[in-house]
PDB file of N, CA and C in Angstrom:
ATOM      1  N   UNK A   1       0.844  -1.163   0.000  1.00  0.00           N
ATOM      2  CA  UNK A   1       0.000   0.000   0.000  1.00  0.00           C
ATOM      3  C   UNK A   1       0.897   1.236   0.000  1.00  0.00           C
ATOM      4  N   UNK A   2       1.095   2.044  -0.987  1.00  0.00           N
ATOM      5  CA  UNK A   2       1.402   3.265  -0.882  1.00  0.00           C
ATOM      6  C   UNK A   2       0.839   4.280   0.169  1.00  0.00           C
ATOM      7  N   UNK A   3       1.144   5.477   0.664  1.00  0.00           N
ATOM      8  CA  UNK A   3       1.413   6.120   1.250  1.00  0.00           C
ATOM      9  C   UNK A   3       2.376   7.128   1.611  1.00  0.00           C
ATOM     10  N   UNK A   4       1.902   8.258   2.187  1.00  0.00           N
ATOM     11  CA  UNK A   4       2.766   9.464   1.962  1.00  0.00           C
ATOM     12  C   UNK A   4       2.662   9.863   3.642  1.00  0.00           C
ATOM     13  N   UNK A   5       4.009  10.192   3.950  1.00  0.00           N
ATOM     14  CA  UNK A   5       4.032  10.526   5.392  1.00  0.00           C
ATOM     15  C   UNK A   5       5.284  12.097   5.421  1.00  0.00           C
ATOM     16  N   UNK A   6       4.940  12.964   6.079  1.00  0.00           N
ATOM     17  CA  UNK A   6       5.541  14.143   5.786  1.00  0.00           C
ATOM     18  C   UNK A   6       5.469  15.109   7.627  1.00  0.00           C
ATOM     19  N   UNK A   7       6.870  15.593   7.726  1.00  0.00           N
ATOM     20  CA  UNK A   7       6.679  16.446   9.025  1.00  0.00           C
ATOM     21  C   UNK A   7       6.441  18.066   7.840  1.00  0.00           C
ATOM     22  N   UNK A   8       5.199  18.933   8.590  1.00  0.00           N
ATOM     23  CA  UNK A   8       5.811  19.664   8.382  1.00  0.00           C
ATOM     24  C   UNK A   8       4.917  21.032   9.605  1.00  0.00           C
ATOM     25  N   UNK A   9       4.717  22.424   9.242  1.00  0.00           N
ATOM     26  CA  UNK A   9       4.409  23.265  10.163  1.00  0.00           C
ATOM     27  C   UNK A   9       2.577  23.211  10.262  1.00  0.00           C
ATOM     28  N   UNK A  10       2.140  23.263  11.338  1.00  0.00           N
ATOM     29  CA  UNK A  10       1.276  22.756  11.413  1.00  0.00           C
ATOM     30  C   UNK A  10      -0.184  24.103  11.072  1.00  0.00           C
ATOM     31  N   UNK A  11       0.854  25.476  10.861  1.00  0.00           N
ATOM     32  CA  UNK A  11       0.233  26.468   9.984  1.00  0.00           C
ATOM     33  C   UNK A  11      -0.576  25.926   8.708  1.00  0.00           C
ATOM     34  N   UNK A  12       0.560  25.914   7.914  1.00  0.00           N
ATOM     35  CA  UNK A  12      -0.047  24.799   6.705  1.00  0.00           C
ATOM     36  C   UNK A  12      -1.457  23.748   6.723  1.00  0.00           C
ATOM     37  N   UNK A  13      -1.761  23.472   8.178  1.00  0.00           N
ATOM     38  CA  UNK A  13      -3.334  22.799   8.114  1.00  0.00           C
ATOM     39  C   UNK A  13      -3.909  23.193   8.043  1.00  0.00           C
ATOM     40  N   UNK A  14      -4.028  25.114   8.411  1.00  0.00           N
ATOM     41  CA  UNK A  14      -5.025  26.130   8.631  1.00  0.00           C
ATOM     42  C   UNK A  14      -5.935  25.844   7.391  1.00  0.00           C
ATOM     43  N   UNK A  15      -7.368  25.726   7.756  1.00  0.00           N
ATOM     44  CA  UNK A  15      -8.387  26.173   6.527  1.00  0.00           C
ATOM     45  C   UNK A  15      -8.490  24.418   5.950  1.00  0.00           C
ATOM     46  N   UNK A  16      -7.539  23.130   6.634  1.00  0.00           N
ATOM     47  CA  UNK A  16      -8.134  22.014   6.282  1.00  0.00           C
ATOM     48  C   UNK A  16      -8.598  21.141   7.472  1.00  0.00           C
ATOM     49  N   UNK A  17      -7.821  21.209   8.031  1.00  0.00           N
ATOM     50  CA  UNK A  17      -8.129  20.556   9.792  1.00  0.00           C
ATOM     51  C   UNK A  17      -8.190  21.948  10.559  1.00  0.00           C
ATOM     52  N   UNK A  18      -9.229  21.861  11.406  1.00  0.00           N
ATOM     53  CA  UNK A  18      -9.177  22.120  12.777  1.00  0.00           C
ATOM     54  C   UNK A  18      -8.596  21.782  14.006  1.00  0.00           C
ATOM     55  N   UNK A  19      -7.324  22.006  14.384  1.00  0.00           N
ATOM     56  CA  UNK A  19      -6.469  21.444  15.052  1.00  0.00           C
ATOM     57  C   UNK A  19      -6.665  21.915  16.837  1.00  0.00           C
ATOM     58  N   UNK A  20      -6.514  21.170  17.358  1.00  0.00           N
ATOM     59  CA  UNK A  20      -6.815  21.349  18.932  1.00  0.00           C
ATOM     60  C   UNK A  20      -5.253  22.180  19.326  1.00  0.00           C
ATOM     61  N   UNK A  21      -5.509  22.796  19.821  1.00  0.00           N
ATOM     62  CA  UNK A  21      -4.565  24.405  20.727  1.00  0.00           C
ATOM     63  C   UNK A  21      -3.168  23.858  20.886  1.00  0.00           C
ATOM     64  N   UNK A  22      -3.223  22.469  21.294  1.00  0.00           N
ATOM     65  CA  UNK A  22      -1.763  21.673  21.823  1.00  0.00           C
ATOM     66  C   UNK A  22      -1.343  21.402  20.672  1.00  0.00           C
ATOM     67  N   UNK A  23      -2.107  21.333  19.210  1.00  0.00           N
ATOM     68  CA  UNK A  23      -0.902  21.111  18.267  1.00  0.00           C
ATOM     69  C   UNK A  23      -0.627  22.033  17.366  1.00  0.00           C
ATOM     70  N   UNK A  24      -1.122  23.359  17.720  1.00  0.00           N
ATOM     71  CA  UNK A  24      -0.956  24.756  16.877  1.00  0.00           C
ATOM     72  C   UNK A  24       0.346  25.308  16.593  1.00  0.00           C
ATOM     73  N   UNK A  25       0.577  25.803  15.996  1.00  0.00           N
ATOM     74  CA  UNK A  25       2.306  25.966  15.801  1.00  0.00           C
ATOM     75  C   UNK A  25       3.243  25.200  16.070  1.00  0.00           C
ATOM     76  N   UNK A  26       3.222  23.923  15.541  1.00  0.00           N
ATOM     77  CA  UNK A  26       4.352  22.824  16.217  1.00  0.00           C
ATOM     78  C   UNK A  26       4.412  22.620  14.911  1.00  0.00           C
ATOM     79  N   UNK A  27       5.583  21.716  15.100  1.00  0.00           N
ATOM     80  CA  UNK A  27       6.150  21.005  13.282  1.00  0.00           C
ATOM     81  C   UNK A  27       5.051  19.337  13.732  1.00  0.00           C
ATOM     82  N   UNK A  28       4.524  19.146  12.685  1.00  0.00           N
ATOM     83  CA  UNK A  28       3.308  17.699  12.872  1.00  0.00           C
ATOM     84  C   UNK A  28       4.098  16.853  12.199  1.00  0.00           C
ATOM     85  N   UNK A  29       2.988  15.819  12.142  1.00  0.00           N
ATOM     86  CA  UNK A  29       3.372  14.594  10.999  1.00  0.00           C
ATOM     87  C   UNK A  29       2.263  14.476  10.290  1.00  0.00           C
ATOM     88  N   UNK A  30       2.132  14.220   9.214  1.00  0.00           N
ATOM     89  CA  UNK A  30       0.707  13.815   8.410  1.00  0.00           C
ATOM     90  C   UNK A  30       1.237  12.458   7.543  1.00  0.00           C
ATOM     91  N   UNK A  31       0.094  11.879   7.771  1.00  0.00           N
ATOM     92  CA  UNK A  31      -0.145  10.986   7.093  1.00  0.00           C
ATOM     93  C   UNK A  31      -0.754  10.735   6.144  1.00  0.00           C
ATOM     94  N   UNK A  32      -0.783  10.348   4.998  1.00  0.00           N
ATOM     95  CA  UNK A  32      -1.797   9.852   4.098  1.00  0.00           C
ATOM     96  C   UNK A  32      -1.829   9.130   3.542  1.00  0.00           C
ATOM     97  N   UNK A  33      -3.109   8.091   3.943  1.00  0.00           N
ATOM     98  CA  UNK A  33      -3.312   6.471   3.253  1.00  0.00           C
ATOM     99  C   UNK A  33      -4.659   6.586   2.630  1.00  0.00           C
ATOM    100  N   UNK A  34      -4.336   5.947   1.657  1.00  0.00           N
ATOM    101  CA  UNK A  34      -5.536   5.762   0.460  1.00  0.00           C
ATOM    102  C   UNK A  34      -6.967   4.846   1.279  1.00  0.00           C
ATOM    103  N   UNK A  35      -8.078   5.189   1.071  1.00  0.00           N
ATOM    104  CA  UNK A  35      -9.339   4.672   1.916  1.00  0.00           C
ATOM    105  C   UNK A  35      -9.666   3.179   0.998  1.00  0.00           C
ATOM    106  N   UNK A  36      -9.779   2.210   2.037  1.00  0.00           N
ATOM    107  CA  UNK A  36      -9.555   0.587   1.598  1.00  0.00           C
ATOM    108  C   UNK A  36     -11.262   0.044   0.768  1.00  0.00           C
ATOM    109  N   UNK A  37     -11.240   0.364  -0.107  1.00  0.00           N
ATOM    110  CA  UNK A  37     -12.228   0.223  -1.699  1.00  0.00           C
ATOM    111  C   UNK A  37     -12.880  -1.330  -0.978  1.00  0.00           C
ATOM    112  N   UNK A  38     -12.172  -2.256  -0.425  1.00  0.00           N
ATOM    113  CA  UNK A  38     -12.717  -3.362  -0.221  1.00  0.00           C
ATOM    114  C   UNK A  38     -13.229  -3.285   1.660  1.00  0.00           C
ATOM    115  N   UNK A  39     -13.919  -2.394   2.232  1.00  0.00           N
ATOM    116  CA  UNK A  39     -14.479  -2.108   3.288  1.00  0.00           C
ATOM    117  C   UNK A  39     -15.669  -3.335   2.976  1.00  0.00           C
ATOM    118  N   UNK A  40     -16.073  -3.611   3.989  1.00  0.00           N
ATOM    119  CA  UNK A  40     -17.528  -4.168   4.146  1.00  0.00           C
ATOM    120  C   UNK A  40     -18.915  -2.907   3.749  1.00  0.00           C
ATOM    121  N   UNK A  41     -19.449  -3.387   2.884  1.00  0.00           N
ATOM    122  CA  UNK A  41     -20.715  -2.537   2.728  1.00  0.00           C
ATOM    123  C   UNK A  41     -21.882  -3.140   2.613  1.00  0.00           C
ATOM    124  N   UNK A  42     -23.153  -2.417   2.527  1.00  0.00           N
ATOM    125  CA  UNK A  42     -23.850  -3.109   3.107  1.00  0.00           C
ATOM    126  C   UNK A  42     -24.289  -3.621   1.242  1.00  0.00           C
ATOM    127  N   UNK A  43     -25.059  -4.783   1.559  1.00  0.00           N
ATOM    128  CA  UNK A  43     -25.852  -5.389  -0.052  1.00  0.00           C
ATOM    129  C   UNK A  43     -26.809  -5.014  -0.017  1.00  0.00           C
ATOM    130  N   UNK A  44     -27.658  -4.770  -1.553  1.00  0.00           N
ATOM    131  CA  UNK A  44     -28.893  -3.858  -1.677  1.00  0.00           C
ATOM    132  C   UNK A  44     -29.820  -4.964  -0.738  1.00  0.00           C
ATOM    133  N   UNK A  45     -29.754  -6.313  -0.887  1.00  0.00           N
ATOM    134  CA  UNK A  45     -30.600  -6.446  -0.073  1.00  0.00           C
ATOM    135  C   UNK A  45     -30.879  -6.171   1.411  1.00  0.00           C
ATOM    136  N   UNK A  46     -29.698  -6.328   2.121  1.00  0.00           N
ATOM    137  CA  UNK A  46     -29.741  -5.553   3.071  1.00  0.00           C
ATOM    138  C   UNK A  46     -30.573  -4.016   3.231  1.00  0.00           C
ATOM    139  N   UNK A  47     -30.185  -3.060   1.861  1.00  0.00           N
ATOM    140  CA  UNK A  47     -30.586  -2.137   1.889  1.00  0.00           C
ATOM    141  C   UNK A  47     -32.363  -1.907   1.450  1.00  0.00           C
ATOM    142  N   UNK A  48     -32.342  -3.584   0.618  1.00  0.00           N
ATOM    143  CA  UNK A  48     -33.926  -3.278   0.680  1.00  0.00           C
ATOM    144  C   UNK A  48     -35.002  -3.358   1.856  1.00  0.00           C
ATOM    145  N   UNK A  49     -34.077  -3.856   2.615  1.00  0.00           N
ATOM    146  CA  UNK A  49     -34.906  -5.144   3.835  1.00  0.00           C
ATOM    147  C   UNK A  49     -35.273  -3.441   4.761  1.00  0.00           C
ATOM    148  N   UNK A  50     -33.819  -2.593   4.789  1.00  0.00           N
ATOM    149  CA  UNK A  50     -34.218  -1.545   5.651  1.00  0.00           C
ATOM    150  C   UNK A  50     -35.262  -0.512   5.564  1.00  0.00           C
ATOM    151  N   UNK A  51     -34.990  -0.568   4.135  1.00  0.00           N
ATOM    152  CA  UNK A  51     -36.000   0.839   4.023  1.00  0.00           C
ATOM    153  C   UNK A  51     -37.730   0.003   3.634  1.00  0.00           C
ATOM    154  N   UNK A  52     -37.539  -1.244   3.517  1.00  0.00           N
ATOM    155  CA  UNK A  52     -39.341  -1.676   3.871  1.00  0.00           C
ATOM    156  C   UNK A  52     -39.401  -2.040   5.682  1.00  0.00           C
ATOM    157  N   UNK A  53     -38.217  -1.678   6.093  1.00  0.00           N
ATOM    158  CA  UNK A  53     -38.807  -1.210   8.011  1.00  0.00           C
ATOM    159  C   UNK A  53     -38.510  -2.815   8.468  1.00  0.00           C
ATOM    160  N   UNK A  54     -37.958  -3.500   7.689  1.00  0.00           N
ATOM    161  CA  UNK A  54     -37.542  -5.322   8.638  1.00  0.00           C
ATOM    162  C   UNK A  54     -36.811  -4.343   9.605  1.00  0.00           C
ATOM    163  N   UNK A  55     -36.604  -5.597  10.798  1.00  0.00           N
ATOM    164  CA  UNK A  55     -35.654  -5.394  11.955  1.00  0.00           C
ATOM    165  C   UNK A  55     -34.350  -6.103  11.545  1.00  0.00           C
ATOM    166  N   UNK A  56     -33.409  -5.568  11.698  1.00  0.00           N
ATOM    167  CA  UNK A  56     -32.286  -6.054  11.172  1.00  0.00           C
ATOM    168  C   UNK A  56     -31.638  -6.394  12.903  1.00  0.00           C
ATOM    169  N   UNK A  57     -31.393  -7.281  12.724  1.00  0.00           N
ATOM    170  CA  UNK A  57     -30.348  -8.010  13.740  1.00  0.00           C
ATOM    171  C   UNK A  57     -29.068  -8.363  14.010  1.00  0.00           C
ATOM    172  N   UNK A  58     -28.470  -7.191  14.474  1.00  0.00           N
ATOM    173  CA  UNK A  58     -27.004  -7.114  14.761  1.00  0.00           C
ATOM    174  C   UNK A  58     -26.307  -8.003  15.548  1.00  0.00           C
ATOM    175  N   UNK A  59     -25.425  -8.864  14.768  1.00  0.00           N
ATOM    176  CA  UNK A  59     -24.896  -9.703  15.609  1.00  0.00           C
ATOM    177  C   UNK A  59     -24.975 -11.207  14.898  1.00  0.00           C
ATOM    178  N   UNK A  60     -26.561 -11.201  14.840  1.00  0.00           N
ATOM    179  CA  UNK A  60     -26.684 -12.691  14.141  1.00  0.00           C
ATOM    180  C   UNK A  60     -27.075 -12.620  12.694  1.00  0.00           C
ATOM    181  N   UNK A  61     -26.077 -14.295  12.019  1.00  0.00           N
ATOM    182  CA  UNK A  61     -26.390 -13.845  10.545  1.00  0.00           C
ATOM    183  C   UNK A  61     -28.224 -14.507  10.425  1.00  0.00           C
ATOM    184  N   UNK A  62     -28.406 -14.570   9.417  1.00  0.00           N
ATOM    185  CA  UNK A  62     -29.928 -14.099   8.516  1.00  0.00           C
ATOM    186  C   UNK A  62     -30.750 -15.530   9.384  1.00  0.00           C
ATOM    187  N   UNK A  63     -31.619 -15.339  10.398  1.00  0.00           N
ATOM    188  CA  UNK A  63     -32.029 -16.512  10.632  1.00  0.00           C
ATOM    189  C   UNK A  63     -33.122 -16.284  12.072  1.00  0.00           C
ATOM    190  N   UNK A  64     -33.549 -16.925  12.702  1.00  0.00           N
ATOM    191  CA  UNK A  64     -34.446 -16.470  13.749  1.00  0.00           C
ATOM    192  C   UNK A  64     -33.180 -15.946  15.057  1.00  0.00           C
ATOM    193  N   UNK A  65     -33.388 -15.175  15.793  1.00  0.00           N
ATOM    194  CA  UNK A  65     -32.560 -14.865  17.020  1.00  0.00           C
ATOM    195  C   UNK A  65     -33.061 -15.410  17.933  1.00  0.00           C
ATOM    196  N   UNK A  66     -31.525 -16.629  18.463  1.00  0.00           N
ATOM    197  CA  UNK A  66     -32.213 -17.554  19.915  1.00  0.00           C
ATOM    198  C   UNK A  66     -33.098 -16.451  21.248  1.00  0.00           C
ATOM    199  N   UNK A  67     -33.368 -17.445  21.300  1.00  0.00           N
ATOM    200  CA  UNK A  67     -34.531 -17.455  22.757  1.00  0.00           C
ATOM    201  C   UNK A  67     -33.484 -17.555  23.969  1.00  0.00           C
ATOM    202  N   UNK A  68     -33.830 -16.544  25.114  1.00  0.00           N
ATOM    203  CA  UNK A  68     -32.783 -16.517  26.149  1.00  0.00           C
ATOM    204  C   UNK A  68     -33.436 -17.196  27.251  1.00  0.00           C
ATOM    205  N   UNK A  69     -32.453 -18.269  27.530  1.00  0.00           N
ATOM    206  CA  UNK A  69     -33.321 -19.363  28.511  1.00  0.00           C
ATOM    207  C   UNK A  69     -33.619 -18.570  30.047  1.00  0.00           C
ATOM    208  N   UNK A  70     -34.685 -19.384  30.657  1.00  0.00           N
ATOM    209  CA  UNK A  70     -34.996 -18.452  31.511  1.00  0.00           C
ATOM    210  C   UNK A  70     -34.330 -18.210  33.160  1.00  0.00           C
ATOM    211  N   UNK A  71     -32.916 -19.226  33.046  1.00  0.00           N
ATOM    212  CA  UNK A  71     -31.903 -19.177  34.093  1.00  0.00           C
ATOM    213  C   UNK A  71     -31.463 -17.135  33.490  1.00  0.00           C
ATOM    214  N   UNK A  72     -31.514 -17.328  32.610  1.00  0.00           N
ATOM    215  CA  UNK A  72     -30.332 -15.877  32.277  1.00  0.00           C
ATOM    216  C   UNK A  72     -30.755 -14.683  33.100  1.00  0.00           C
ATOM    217  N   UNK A  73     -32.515 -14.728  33.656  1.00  0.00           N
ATOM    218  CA  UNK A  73     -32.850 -13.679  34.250  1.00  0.00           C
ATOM    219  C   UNK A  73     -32.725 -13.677  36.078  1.00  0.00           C
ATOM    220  N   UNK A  74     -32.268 -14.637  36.471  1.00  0.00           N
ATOM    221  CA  UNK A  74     -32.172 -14.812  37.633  1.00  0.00           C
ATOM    222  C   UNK A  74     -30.996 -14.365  38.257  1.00  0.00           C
ATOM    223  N   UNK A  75     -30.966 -13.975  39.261  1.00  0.00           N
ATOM    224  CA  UNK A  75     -30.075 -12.674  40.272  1.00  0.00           C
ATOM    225  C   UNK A  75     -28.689 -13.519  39.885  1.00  0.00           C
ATOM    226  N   UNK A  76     -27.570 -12.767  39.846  1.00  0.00           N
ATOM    227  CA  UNK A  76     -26.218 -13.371  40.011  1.00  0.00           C
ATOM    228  C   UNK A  76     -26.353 -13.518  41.683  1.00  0.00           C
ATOM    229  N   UNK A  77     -24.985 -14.923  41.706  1.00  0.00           N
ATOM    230  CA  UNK A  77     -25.092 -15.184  42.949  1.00  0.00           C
ATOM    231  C   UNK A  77     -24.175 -14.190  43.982  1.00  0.00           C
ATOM    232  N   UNK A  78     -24.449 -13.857  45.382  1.00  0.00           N
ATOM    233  CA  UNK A  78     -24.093 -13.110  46.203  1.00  0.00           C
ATOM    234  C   UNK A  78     -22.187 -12.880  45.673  1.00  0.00           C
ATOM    235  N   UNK A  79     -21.579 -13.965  45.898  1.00  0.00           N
ATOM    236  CA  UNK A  79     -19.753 -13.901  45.450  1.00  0.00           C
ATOM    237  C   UNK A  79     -19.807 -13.137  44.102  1.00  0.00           C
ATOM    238  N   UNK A  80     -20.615 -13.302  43.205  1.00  0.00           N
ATOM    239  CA  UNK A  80     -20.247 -12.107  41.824  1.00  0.00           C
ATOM    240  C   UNK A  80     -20.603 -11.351  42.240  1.00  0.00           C
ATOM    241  N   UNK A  81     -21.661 -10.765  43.043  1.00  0.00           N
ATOM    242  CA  UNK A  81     -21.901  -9.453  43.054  1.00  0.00           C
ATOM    243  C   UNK A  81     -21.366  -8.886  43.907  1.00  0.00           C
ATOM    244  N   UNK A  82     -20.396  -9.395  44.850  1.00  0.00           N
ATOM    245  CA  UNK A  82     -19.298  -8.524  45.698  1.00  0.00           C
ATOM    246  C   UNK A  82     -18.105  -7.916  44.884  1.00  0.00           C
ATOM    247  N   UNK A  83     -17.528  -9.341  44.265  1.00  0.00           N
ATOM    248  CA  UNK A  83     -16.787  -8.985  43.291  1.00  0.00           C
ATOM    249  C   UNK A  83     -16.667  -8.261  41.994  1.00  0.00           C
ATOM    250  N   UNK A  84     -17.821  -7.535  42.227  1.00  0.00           N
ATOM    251  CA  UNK A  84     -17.951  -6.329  41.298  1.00  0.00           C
ATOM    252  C   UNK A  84     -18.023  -5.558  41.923  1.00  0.00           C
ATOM    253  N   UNK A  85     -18.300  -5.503  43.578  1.00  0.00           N
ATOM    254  CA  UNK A  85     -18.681  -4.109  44.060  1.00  0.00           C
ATOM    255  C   UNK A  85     -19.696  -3.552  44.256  1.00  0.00           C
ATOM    256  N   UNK A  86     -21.124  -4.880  43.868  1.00  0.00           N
ATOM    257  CA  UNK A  86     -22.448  -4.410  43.850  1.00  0.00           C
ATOM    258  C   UNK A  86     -23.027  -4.789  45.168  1.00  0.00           C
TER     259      UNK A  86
END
């Protein structure tokens, strides 16, 4: 991957970045890397499913989302919850 890396005065950012106070007049570094074309995006179907209002389910791929058995709602026992501090 190409790339361009350069020190220089951090005047020169004026009018492209907004730079926070601590790096105003200092010599910087900039970087610049080309944005990776093969990102994950989403598929039209995905994009059809959203805009007719499906619930999309983060996390799990395309299929019913398990059922949470009904131990999962019951109190942690007294030793975890010290050991958190609760």
């Amino acid at each position: 991957m190409e790339y361009v890396r350069q020190t220089i005065g951090s005047a020169a950012l004026n009018g492209i970045f907004d730079l926070p106070p601590t790096l105003r007049n200092k010599e910087v570094e900039v970087i610049i890397l080309p944005i990776q074309q093969n990102a994950v995006t989403e598929t039209e179907e995905t994009k059809q499913e959203y805009k007719q209002g499906y619930k999309v389910n983060m996390g799990f791929l395309k299929g019913k989302v398990p059922e949470l058995p009904d131990s999962f709602f019951d109190p942690l026992p007294e030793e975890d919850l010290q050991a958190w501090g609760l």
